[in-house]
C-alpha atoms as a PDB file:
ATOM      1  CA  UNK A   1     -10.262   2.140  -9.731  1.00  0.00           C
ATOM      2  CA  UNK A   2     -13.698   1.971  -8.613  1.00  0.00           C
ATOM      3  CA  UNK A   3     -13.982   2.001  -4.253  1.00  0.00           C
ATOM      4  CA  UNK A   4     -15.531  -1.435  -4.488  1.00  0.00           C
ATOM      5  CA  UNK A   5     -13.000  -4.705  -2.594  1.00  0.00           C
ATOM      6  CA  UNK A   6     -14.065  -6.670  -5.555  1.00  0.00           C
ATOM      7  CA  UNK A   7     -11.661  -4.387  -8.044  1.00  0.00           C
ATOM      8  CA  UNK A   8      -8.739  -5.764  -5.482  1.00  0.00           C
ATOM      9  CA  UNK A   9      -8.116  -8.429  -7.368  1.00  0.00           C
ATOM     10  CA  UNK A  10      -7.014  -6.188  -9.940  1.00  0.00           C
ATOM     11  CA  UNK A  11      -4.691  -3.843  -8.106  1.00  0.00           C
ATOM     12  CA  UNK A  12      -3.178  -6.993  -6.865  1.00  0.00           C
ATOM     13  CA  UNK A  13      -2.566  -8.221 -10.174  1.00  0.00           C
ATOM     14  CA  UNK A  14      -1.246  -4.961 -11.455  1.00  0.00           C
ATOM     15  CA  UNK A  15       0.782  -4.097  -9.156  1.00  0.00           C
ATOM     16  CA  UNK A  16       2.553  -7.673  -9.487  1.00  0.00           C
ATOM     17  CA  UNK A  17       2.882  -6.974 -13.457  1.00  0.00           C
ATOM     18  CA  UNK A  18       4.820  -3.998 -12.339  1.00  0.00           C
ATOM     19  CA  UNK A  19       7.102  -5.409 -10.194  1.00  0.00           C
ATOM     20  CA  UNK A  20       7.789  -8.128 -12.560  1.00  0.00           C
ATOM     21  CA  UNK A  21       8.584  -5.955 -15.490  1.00  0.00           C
ATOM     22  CA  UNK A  22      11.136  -4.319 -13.431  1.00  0.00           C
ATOM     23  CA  UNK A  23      12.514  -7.346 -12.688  1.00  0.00           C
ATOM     24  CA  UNK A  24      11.611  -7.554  -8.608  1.00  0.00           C
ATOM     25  CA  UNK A  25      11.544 -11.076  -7.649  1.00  0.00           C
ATOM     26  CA  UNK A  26       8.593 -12.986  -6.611  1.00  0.00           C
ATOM     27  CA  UNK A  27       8.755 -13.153  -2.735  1.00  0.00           C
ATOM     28  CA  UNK A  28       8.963  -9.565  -2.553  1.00  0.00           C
ATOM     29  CA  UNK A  29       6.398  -8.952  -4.895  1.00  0.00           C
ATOM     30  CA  UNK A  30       4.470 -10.820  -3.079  1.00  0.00           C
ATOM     31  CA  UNK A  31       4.552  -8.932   0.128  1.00  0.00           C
ATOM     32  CA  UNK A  32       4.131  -5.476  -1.581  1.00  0.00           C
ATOM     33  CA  UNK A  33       1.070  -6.471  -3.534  1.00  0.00           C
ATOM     34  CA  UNK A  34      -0.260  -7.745  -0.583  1.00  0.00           C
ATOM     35  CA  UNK A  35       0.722  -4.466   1.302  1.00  0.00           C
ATOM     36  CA  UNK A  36      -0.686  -1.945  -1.171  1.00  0.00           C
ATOM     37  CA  UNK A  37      -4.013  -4.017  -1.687  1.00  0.00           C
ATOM     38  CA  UNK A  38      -4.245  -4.243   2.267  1.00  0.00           C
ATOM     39  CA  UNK A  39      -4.060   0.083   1.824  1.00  0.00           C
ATOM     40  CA  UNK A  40      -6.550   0.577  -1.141  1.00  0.00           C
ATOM     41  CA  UNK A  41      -8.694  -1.620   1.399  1.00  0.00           C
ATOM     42  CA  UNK A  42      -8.071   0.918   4.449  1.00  0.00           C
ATOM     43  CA  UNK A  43      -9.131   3.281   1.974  1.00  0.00           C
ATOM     44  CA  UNK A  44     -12.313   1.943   1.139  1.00  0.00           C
ATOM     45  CA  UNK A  45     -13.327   0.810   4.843  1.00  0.00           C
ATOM     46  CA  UNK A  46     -11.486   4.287   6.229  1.00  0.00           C
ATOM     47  CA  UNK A  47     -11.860   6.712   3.888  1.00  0.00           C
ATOM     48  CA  UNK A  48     -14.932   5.852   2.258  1.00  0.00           C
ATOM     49  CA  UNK A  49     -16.714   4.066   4.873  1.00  0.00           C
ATOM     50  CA  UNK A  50     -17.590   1.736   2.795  1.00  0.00           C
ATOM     51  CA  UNK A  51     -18.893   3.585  -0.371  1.00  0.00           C
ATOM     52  CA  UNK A  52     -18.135   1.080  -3.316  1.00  0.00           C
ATOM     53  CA  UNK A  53     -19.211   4.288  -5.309  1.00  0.00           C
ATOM     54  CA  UNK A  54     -16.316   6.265  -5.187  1.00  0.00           C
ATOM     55  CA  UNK A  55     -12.355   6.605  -6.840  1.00  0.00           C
ATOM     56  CA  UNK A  56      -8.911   5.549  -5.602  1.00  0.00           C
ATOM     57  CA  UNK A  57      -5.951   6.692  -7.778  1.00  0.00           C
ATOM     58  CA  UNK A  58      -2.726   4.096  -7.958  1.00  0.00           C
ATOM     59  CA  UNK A  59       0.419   5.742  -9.062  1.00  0.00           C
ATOM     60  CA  UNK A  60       3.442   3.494  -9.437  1.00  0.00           C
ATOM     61  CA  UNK A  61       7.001   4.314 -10.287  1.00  0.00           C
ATOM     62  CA  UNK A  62      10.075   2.268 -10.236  1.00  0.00           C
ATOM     63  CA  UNK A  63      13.429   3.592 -10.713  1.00  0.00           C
ATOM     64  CA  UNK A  64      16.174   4.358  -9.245  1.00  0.00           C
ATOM     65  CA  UNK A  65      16.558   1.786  -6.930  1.00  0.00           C
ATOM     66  CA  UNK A  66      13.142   2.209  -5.913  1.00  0.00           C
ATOM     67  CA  UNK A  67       9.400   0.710  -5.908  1.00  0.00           C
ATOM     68  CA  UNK A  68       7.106   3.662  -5.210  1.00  0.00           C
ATOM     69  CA  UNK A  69       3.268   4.178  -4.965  1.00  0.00           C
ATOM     70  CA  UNK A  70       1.104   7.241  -4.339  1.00  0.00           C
ATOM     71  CA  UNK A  71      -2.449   6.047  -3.561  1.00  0.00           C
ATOM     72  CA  UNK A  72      -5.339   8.878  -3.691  1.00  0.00           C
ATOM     73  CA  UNK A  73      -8.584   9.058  -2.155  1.00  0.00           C
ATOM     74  CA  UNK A  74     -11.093  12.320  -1.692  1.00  0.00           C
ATOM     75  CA  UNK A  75     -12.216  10.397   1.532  1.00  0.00           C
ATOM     76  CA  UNK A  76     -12.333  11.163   5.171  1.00  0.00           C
ATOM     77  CA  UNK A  77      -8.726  12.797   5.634  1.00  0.00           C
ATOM     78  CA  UNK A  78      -6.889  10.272   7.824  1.00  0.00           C
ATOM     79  CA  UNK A  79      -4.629  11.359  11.078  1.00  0.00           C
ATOM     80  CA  UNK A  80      -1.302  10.171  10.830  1.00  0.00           C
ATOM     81  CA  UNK A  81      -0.559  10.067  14.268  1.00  0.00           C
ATOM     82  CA  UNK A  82      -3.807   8.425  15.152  1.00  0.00           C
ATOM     83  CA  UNK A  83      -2.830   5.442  12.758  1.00  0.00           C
ATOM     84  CA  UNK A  84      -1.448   2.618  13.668  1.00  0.00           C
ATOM     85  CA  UNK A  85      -2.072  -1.057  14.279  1.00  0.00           C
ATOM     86  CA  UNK A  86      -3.087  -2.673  17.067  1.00  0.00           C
ATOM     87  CA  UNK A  87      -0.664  -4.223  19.565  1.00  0.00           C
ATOM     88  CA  UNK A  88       0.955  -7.413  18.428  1.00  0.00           C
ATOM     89  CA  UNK A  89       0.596  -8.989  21.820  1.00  0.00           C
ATOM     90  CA  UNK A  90      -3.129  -8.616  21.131  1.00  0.00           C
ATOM     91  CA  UNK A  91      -3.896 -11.941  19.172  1.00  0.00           C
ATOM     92  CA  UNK A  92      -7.044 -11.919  17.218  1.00  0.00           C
ATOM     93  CA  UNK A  93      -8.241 -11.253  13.736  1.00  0.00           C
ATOM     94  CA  UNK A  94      -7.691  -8.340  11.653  1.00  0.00           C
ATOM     95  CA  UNK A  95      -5.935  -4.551  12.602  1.00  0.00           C
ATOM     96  CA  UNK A  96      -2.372  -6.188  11.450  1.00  0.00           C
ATOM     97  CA  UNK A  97      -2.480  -4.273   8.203  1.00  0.00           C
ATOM     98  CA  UNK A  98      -0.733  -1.128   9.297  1.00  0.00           C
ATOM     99  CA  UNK A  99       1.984  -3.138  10.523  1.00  0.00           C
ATOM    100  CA  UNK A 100       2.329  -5.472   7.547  1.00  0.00           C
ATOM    101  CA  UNK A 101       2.450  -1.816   5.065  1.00  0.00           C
ATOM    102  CA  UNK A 102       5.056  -0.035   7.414  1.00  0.00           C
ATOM    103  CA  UNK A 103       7.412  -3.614   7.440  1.00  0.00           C
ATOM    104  CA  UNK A 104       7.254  -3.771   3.908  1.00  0.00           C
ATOM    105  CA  UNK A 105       7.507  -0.308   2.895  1.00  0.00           C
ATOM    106  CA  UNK A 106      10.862   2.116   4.041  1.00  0.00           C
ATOM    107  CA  UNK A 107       8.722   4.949   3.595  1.00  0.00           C
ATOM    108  CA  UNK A 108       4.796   5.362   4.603  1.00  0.00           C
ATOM    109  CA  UNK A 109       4.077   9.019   4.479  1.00  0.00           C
ATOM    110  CA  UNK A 110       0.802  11.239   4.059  1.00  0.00           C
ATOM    111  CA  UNK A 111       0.852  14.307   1.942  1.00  0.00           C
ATOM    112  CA  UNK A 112      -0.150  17.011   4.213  1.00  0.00           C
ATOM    113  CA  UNK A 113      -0.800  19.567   1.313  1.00  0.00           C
ATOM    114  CA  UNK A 114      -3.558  17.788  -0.330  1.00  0.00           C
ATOM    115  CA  UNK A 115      -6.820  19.332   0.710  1.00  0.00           C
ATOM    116  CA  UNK A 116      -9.480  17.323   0.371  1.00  0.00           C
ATOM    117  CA  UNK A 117      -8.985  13.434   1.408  1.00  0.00           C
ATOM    118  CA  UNK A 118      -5.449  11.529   1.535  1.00  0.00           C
ATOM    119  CA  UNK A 119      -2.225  10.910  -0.948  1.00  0.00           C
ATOM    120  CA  UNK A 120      -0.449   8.234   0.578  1.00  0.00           C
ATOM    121  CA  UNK A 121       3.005   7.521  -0.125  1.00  0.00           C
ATOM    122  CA  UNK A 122       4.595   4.386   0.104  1.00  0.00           C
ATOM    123  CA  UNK A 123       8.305   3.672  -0.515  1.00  0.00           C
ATOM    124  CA  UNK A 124      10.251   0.665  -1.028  1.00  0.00           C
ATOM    125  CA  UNK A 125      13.897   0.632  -1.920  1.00  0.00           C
ATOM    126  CA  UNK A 126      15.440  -1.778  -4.016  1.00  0.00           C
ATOM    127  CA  UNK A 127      19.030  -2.997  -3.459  1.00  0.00           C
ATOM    128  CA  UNK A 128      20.195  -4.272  -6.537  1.00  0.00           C
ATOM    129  CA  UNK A 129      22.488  -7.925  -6.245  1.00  0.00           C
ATOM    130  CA  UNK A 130      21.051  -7.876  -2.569  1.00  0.00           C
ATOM    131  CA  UNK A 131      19.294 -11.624  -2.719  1.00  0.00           C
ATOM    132  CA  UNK A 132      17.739 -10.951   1.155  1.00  0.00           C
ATOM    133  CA  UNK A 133      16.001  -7.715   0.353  1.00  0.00           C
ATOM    134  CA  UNK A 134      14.844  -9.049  -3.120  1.00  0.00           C
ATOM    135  CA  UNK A 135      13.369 -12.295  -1.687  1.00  0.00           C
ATOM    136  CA  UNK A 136      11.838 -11.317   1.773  1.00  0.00           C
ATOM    137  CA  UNK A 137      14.558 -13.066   4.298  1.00  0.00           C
END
């Protein structure tokens, strides 16, 4: 998709459409759709500093008791260790999205090998007949 916040929409929508074909119920579709639009947007303010010119790649893949996406940027290369949100305790607008990704997602990893920019990988694993997981509680 193109590096511009007003394609969002879309990856929001998409994103859903895969969840729901796979069966994930709605509450937790909600918060991953919301989690992985909230990291294509790091990637545009981060990465691309704003560039609306530029390309971020959405991979998805459900199986195995899994929701997984791989989003790719030739960006800035991020620091993993230098990401994080701010404090909780610090109540204001914005710099919650960090959190918000790593509480849905079991697994929020950068792939080190890539060269130029980022290939993030987020995890989030599905237990089947599990009602909590499946609806957010």
């Amino acid at each position: 998709m193109p590096s511009n916040p007003k394609y969002l929409c879309i990856v929001r929508e998409v994103t859903a459409k895969v969840g729901h074909i796979h069966g994930i119920g709605e509450d937790l579709m909600e918060q991953i759709k919301l989690a992985v639009d909230e990291a294509c947007a790091n990637v545009i303010k981060y990465a691309y500093g704003g560039d609306v010119h530029k390309r971020i790649v959405i991979r998805y893949k459900v199986d195995r008791g899994r929701f997984e996406v791989v989003i790719e940027d030739s960006g800035v290369k991020a620091d993993p260790e230098a990401i994080m949100g701010r404090r909780l305790e610090d109540v204001r607008p914005g710099g919650l999205g960090i959190h918000f990704i790593k509480r849905c997602f079991d697994i929020f990893e950068f792939d080190g090998k890539k060269k130029k920019g980022n290939r993030l990988r987020l995890v989030r694993y599905l237990k089947e007949r599990n009602e909590d997981r499946y609806h957010g509680a």
